[in-house]
Each structure stands twice: as C-alpha cells, then as structure tokens.
N, C-alpha and C. Protein backbone atom coordinates (compact mmCIF):
# COMPACT_ATOMS: atom_id res chain seq x y z
N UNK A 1 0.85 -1.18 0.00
CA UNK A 1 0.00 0.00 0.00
C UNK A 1 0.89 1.24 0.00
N UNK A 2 0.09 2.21 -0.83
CA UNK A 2 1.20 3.41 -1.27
C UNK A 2 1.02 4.13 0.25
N UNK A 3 2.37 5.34 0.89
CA UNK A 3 2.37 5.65 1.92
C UNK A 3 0.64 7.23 2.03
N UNK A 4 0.68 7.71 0.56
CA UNK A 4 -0.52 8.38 0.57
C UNK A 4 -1.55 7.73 1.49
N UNK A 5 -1.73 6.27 1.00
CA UNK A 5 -3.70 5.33 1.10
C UNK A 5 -3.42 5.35 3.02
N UNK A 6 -2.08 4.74 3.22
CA UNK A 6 -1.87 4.20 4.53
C UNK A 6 -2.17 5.35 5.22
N UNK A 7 -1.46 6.86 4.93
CA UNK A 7 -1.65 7.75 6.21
C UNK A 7 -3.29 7.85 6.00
N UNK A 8 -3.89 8.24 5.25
CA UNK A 8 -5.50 8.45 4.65
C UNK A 8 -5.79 7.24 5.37
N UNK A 9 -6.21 5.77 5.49
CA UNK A 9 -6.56 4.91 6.18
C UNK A 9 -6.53 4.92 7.72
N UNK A 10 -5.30 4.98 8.06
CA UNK A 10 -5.23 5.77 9.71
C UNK A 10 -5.42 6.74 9.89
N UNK A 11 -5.96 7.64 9.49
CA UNK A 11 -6.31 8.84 9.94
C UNK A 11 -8.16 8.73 10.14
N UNK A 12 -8.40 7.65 9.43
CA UNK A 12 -9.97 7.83 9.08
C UNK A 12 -10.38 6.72 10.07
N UNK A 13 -9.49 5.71 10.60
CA UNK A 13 -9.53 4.99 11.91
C UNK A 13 -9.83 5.59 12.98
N UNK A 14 -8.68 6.45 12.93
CA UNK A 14 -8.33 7.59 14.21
C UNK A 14 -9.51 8.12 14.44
N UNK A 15 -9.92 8.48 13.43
CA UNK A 15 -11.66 9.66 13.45
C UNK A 15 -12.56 8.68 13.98
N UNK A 16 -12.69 7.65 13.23
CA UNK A 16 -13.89 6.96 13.84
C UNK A 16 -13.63 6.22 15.27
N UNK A 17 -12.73 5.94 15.76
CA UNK A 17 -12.31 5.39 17.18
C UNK A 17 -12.60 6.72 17.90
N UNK A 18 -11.85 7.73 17.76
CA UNK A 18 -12.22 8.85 18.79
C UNK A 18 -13.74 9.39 18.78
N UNK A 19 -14.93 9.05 18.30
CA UNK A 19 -16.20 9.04 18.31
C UNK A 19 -16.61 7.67 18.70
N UNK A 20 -16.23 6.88 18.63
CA UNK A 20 -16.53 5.38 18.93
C UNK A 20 -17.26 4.87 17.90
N UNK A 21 -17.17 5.28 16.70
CA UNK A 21 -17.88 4.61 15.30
C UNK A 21 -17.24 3.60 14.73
N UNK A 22 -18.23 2.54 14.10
CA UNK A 22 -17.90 1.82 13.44
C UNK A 22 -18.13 2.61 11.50
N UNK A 23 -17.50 1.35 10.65
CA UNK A 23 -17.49 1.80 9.34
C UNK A 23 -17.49 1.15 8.76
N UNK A 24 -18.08 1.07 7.51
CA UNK A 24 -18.61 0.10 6.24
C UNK A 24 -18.21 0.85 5.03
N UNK A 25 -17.85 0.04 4.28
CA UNK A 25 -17.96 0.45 2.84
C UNK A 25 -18.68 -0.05 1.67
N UNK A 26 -19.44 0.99 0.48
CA UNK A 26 -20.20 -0.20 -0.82
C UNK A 26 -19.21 0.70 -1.91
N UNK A 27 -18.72 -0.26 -2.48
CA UNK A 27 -17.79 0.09 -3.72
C UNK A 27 -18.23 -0.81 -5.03
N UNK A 28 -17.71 -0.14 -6.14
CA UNK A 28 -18.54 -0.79 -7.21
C UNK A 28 -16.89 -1.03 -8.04
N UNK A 29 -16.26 0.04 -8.51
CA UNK A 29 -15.58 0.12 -9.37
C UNK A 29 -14.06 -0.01 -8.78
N UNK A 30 -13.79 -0.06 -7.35
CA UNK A 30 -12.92 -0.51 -6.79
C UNK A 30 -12.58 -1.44 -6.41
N UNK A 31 -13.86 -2.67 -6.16
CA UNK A 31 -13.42 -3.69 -5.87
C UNK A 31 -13.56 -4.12 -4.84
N UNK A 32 -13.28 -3.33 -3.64
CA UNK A 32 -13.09 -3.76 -2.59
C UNK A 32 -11.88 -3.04 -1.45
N UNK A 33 -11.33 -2.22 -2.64
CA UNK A 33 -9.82 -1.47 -2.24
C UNK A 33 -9.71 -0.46 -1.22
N UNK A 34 -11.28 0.16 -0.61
CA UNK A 34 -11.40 0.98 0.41
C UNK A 34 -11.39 0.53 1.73
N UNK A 35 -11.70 -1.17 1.25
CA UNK A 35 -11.95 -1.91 2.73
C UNK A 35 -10.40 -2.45 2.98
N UNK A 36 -10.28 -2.72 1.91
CA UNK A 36 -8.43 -3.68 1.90
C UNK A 36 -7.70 -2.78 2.93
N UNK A 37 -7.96 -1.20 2.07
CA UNK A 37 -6.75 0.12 2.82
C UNK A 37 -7.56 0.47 4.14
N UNK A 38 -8.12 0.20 4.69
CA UNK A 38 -8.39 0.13 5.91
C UNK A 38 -8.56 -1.00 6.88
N UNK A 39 -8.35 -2.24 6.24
CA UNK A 39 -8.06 -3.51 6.96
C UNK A 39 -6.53 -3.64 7.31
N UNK A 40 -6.23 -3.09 6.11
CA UNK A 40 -4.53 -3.46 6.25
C UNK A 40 -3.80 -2.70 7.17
N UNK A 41 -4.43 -1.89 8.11
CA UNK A 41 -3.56 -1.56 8.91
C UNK A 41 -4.31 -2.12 10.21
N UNK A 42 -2.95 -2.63 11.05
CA UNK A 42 -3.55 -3.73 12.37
C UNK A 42 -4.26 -2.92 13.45
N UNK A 43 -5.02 -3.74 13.69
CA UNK A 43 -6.16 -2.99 14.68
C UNK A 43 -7.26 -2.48 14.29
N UNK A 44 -7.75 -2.38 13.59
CA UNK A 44 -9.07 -2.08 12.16
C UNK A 44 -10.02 -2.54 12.26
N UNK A 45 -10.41 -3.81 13.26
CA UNK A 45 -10.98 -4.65 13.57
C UNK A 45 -12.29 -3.81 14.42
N UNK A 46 -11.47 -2.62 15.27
CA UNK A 46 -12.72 -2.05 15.90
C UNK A 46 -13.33 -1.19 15.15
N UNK A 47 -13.01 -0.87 13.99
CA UNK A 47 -13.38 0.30 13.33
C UNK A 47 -14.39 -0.81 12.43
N UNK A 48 -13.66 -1.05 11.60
CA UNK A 48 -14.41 -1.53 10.02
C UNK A 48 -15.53 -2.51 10.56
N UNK A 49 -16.86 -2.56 10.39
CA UNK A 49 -17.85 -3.39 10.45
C UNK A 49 -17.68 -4.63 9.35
N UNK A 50 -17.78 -3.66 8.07
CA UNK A 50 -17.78 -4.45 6.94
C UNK A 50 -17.80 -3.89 5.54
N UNK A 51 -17.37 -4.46 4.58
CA UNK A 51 -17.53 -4.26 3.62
C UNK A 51 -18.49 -4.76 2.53
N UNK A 52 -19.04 -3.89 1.36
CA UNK A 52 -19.58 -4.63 0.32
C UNK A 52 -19.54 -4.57 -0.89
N UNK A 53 -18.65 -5.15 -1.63
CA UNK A 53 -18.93 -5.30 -2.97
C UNK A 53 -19.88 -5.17 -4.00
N UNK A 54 -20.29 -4.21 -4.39
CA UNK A 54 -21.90 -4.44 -5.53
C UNK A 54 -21.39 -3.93 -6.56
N UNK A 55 -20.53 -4.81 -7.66
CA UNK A 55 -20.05 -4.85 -8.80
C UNK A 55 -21.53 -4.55 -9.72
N UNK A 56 -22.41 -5.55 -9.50
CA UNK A 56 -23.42 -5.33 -10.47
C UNK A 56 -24.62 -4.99 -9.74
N UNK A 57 -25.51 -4.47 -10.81
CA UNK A 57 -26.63 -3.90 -10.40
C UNK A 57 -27.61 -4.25 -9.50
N UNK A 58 -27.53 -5.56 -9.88
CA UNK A 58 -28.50 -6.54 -9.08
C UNK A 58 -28.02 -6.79 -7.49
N UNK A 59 -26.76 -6.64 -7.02
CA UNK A 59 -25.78 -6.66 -6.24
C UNK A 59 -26.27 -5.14 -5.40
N UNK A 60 -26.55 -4.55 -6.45
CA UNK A 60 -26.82 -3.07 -5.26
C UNK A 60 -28.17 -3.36 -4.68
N UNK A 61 -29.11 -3.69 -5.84
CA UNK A 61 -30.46 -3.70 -5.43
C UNK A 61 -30.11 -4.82 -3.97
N UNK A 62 -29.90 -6.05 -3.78
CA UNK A 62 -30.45 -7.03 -2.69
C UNK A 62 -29.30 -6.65 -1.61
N UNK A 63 -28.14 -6.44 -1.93
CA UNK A 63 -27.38 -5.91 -0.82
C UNK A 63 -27.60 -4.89 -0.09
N UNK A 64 -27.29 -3.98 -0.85
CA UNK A 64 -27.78 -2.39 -0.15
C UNK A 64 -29.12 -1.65 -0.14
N UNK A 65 -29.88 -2.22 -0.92
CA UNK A 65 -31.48 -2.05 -1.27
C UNK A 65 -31.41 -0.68 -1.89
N UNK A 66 -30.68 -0.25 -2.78
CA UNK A 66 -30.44 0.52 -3.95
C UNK A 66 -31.53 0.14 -4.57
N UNK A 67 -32.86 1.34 -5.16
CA UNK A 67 -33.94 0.92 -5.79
C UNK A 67 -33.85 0.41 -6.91
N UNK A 68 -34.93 -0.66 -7.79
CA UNK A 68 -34.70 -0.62 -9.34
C UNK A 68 -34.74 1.02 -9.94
N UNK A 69 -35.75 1.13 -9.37
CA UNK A 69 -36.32 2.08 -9.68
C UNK A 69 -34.97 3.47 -10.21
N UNK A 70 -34.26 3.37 -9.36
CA UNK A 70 -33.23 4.66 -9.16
C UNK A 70 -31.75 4.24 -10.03
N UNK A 71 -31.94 3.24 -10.75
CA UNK A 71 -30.70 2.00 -11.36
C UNK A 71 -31.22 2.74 -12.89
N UNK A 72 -32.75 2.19 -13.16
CA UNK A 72 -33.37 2.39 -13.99
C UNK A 72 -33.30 3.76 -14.46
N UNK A 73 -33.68 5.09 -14.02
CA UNK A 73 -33.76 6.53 -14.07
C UNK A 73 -32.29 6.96 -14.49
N UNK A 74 -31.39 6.85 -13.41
CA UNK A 74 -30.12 7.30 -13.47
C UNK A 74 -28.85 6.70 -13.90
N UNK A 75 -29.16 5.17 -13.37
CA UNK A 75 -27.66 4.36 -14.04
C UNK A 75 -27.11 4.01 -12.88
N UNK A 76 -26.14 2.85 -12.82
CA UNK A 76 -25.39 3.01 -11.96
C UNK A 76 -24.15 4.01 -11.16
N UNK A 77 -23.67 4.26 -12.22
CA UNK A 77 -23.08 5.22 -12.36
C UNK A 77 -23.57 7.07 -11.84
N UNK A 78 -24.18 7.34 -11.16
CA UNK A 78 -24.95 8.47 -10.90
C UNK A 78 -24.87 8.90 -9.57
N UNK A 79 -25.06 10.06 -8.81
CA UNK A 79 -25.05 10.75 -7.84
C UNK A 79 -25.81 10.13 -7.17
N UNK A 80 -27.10 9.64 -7.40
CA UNK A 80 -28.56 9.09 -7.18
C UNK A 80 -27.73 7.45 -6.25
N UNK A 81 -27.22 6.56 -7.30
CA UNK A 81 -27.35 5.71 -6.94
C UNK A 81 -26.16 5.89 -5.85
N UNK A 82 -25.00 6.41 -6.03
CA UNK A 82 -24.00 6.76 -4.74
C UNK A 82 -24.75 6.73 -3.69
N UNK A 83 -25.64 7.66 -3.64
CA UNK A 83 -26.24 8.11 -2.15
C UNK A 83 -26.97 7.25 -1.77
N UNK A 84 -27.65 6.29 -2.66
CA UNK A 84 -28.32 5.18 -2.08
C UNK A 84 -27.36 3.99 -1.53
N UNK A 85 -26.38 3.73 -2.12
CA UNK A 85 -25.38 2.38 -1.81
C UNK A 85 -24.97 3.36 -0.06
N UNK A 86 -24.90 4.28 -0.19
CA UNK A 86 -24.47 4.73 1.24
C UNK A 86 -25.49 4.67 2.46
N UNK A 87 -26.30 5.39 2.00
CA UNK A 87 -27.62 4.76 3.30
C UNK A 87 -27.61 3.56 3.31
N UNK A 88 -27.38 2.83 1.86
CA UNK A 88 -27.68 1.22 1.81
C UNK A 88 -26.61 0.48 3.33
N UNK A 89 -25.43 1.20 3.02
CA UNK A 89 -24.56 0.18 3.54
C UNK A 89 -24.81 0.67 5.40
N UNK A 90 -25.49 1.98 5.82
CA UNK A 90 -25.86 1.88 6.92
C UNK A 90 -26.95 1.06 7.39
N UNK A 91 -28.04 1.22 6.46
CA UNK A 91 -28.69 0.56 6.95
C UNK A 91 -28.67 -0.94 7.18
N UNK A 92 -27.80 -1.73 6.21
CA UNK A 92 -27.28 -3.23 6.34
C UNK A 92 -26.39 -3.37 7.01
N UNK A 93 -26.00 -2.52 7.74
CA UNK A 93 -24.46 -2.92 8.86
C UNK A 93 -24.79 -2.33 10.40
N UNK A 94 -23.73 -2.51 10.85
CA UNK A 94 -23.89 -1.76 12.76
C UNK A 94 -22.60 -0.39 12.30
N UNK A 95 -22.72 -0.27 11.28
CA UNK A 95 -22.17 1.21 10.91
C UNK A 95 -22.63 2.22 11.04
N UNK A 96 -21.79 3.17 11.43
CA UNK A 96 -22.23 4.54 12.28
C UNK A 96 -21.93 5.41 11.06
N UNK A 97 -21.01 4.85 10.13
CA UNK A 97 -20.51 6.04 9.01
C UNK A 97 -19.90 5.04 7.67
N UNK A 98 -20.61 5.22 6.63
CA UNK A 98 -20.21 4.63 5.63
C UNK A 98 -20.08 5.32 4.03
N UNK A 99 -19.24 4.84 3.28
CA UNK A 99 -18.92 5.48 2.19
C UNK A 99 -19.03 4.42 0.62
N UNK A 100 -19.48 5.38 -0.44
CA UNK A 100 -19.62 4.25 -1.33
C UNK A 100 -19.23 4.51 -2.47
N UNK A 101 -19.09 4.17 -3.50
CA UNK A 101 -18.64 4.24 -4.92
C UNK A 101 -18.79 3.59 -6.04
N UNK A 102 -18.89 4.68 -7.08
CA UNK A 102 -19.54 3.83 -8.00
C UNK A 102 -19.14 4.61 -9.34
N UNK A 103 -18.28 3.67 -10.47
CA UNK A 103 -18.24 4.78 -11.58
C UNK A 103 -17.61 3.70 -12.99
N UNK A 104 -16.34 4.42 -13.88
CA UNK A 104 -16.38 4.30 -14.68
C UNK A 104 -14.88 4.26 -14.73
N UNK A 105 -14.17 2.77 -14.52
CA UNK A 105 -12.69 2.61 -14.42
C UNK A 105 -11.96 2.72 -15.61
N UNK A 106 -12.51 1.97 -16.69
CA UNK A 106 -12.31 1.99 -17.82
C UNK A 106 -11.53 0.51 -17.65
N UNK A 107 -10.33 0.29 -18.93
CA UNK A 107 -10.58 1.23 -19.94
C UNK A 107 -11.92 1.33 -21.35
N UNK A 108 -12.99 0.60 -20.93
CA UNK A 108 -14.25 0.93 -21.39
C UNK A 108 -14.97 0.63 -21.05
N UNK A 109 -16.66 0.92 -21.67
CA UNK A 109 -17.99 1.09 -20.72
C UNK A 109 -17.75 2.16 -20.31
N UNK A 110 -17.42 3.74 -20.80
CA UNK A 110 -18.00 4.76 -21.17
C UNK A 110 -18.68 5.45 -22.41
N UNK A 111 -19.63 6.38 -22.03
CA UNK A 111 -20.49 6.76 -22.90
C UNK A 111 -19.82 8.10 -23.29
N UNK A 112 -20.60 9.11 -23.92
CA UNK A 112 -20.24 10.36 -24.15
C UNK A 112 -20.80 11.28 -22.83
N UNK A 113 -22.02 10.49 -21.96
CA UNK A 113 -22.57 11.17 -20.93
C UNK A 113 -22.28 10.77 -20.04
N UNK A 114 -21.61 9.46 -19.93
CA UNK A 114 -20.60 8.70 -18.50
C UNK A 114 -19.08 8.29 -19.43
N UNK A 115 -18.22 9.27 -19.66
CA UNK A 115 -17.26 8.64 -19.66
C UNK A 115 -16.39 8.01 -19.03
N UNK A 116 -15.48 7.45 -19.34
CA UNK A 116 -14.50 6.38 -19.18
C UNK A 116 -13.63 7.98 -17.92
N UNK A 117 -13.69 6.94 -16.89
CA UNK A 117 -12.79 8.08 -15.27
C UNK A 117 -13.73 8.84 -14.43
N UNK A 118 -15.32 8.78 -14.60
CA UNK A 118 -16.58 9.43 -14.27
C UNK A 118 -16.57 8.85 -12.91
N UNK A 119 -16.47 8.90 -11.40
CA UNK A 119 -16.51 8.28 -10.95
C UNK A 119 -18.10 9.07 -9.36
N UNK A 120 -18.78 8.66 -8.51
CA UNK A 120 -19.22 9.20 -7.94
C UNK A 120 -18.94 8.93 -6.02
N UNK A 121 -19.14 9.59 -5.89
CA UNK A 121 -18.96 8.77 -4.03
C UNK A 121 -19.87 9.39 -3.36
N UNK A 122 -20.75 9.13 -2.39
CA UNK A 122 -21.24 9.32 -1.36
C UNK A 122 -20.68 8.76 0.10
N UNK A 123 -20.79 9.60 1.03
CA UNK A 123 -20.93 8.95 2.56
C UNK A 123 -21.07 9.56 3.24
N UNK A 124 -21.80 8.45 4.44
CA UNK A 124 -23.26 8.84 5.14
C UNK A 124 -23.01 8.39 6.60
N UNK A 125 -23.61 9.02 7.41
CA UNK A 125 -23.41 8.63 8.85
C UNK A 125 -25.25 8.46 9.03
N UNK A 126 -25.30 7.55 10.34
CA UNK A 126 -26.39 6.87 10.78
C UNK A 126 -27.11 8.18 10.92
N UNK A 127 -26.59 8.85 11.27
CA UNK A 127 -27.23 10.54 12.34
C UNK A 127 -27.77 11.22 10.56
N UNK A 128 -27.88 10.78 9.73
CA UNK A 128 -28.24 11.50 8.38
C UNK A 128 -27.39 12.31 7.54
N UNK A 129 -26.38 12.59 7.87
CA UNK A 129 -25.41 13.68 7.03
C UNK A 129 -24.62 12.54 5.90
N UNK A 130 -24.90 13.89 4.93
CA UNK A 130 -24.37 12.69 3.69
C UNK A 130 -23.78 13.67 3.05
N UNK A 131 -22.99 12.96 2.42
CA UNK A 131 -22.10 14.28 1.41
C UNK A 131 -22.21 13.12 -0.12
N UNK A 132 -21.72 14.34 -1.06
CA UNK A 132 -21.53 13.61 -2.47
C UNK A 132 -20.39 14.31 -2.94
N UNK A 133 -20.01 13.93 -3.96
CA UNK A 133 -18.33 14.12 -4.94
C UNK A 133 -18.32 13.61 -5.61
N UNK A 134 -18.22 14.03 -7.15
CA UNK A 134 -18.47 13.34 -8.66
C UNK A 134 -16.97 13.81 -9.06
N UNK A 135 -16.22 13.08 -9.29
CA UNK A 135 -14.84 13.16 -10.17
C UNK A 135 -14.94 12.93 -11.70
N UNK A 136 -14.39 14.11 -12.00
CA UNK A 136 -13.86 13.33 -13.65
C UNK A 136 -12.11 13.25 -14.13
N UNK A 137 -11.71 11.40 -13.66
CA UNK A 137 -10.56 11.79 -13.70
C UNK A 137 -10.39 11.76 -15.74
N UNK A 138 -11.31 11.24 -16.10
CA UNK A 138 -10.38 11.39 -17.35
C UNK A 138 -10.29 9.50 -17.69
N UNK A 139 -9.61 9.26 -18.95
CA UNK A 139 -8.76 8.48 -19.39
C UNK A 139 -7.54 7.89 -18.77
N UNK A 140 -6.87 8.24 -17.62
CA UNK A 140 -5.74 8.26 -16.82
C UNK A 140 -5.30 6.81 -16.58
N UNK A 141 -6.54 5.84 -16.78
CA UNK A 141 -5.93 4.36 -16.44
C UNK A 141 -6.72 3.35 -15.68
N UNK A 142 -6.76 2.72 -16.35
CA UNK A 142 -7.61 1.85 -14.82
C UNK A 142 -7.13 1.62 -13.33
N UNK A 143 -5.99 1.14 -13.17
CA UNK A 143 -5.58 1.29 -11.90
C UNK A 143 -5.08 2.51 -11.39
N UNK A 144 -5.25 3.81 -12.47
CA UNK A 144 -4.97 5.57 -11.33
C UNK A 144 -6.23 6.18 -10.76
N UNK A 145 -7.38 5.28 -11.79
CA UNK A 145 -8.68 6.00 -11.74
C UNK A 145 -9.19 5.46 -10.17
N UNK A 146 -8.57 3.81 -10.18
CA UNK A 146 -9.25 3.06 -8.71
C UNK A 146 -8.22 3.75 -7.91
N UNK A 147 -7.42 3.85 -7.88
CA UNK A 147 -6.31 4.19 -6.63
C UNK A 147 -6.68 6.06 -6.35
N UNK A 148 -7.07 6.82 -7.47
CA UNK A 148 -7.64 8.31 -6.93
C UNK A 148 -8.95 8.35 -6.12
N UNK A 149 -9.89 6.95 -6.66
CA UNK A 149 -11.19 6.65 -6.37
C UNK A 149 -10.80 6.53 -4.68
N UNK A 150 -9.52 5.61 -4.53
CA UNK A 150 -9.43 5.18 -2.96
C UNK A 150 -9.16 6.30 -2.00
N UNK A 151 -8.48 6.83 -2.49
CA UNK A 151 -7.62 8.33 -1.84
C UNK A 151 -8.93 9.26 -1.50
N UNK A 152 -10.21 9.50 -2.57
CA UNK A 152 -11.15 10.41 -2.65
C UNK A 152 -12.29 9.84 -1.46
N UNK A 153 -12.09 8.81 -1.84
CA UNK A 153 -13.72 8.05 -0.55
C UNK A 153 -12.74 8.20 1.01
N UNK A 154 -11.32 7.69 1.12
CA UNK A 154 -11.12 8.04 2.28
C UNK A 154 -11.07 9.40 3.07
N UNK A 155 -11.16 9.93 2.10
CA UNK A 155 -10.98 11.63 2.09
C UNK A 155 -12.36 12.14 2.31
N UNK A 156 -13.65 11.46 2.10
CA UNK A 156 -14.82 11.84 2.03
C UNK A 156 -14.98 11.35 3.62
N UNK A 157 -15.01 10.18 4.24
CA UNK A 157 -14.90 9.40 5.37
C UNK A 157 -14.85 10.55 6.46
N UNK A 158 -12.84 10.38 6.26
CA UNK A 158 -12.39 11.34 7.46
C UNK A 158 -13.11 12.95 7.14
N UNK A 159 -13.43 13.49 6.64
CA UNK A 159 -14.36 14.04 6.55
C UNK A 159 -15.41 14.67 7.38
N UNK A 160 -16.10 13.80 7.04
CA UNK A 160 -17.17 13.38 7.87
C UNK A 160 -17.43 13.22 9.39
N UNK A 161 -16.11 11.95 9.31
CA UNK A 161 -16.05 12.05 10.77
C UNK A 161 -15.10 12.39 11.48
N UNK A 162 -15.01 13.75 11.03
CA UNK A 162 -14.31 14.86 12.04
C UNK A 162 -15.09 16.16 12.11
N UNK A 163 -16.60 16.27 11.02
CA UNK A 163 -17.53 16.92 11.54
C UNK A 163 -18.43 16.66 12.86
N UNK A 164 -18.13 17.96 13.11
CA UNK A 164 -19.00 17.92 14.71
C UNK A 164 -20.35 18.14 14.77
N UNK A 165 -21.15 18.03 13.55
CA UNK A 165 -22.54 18.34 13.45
C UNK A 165 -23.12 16.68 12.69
N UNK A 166 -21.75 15.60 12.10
CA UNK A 166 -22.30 14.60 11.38
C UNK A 166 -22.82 13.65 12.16
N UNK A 167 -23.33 13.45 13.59
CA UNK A 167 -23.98 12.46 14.35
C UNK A 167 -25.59 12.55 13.65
C-alpha cells in the first residue's frame, strides 16, 4: 500500500475510534480497495464493520437495497445511486458512518454522458449527514482511476467524521 492510502486509512480509523464509530464500505468500481486500505492496517478490527462489494446492479439492489427504480432513471453510475449504496450500507451494517462508490474505471464502458474516469462517491453517517463528490478523472488508467477513487472516498470518510454536526 502506497504511503498516501496508509496515512488516509489511519487517519480515518483515528476519526472513527475517537467518536466510537464503526465503518462500512459499498464500492462498485474498486473492488473492494477501500476496505483492503483500511483492513490493512492492524487494529481495524474495531473500526471496520464491513464491507460490500456491488459490482453489479443486481448486487446493489439485494445488498444495499439501492432501488430498481433509481438503477433504472439514473444508471449506476450516478449521484442518485452513490447516495443510495451509502444509506444502503448503513442501513445493512452496525455502521455509524459509511462510504460508497460507484463509476467508470475503464478502460471501457463509457459513454459520451458517462465517460471512461466518471466516478461518484457518497458517505453517510447513521445521524443523516451525507455528502456527495463526482470526479472526472479522465482516461488516466484503470488502476490511477481506482487508486484516486481510494484516496477520494477516504478523504470523504475522514471528513465526515471529524464533523461535529455529522452524528
């Protein structure tokens, strides 16, 4: 793990231990890489609840209860469905604060209206505060687009929970 993800991972530990929160993640286009960079550092165990994978659509709908309805309208790919995989992943976990993602790694399966580096994030604490962040990195790569994706959701996290109004 690059020394960027690691300090970003402990720092977003740090936040949620000094509130006593737990944390979840729903990632689409990462894989799994938000939970990895926050497992991988020892002791994580009190923090991270869990993680969830919802590569595909159907995956958002029964996991996180991401609507058809909102898949259908907007896409996966959308502000819409971010914010839903994030309530999603509170409401399916004992998470106090969770973050999610969802976009367009490449290098294809972009459109002219979702291109290829389009990526979205939401995250949400139990107490209702939610934030959103739509990136466009561009063409840059598949593995710069997931590794900016990782850097940006942990960045959304600690965030969060170092606001004093996000309970």
């Amino acid at each position: 793990m690059s020394a960027d993800i690691e300090a970003a991972a402990v720092a977003v530990l740090e936040a949620c231990r000094a509130r006593g929160w737990k944390a979840a993640t729903a990632e689409s286009c990462t894989g799994g890489l938000v939970a990895a960079a926050l497992t991988e550092i020892a002791g994580s165990s009190d923090v991270v609840d869990r993680g969830f994978v919802t590569y595909s659509n159907a995956a958002k709908e029964q996991m996180l209860g991401v609507p058809a309805q909102t898949l259908i309208d907007h896409g996966a790919v959308s502000r819409q469905t971010a914010e839903a995989m994030a309530r999603g992943a509170i409401a399916h976990s004992l998470a106090d604060i969770a973050v999610s993602i969802t976009g367009v790694a490449g290098p294809g399966g972009g459109s002219a209206e979702k291109p290829v580096g389009l990526v979205h994030f939401a995250a949400a604490t139990r107490g209702g505060a939610l934030i959103h962040a739509e990136k466009r990195y561009g063409e840059i790569g598949r593995a710069a687009v997931r590794r900016a994706s990782v850097l940006q959701a942990l960045g959304m996290l600690l965030s969060l929970a170092q606001k004093t109004d996000a309970s």
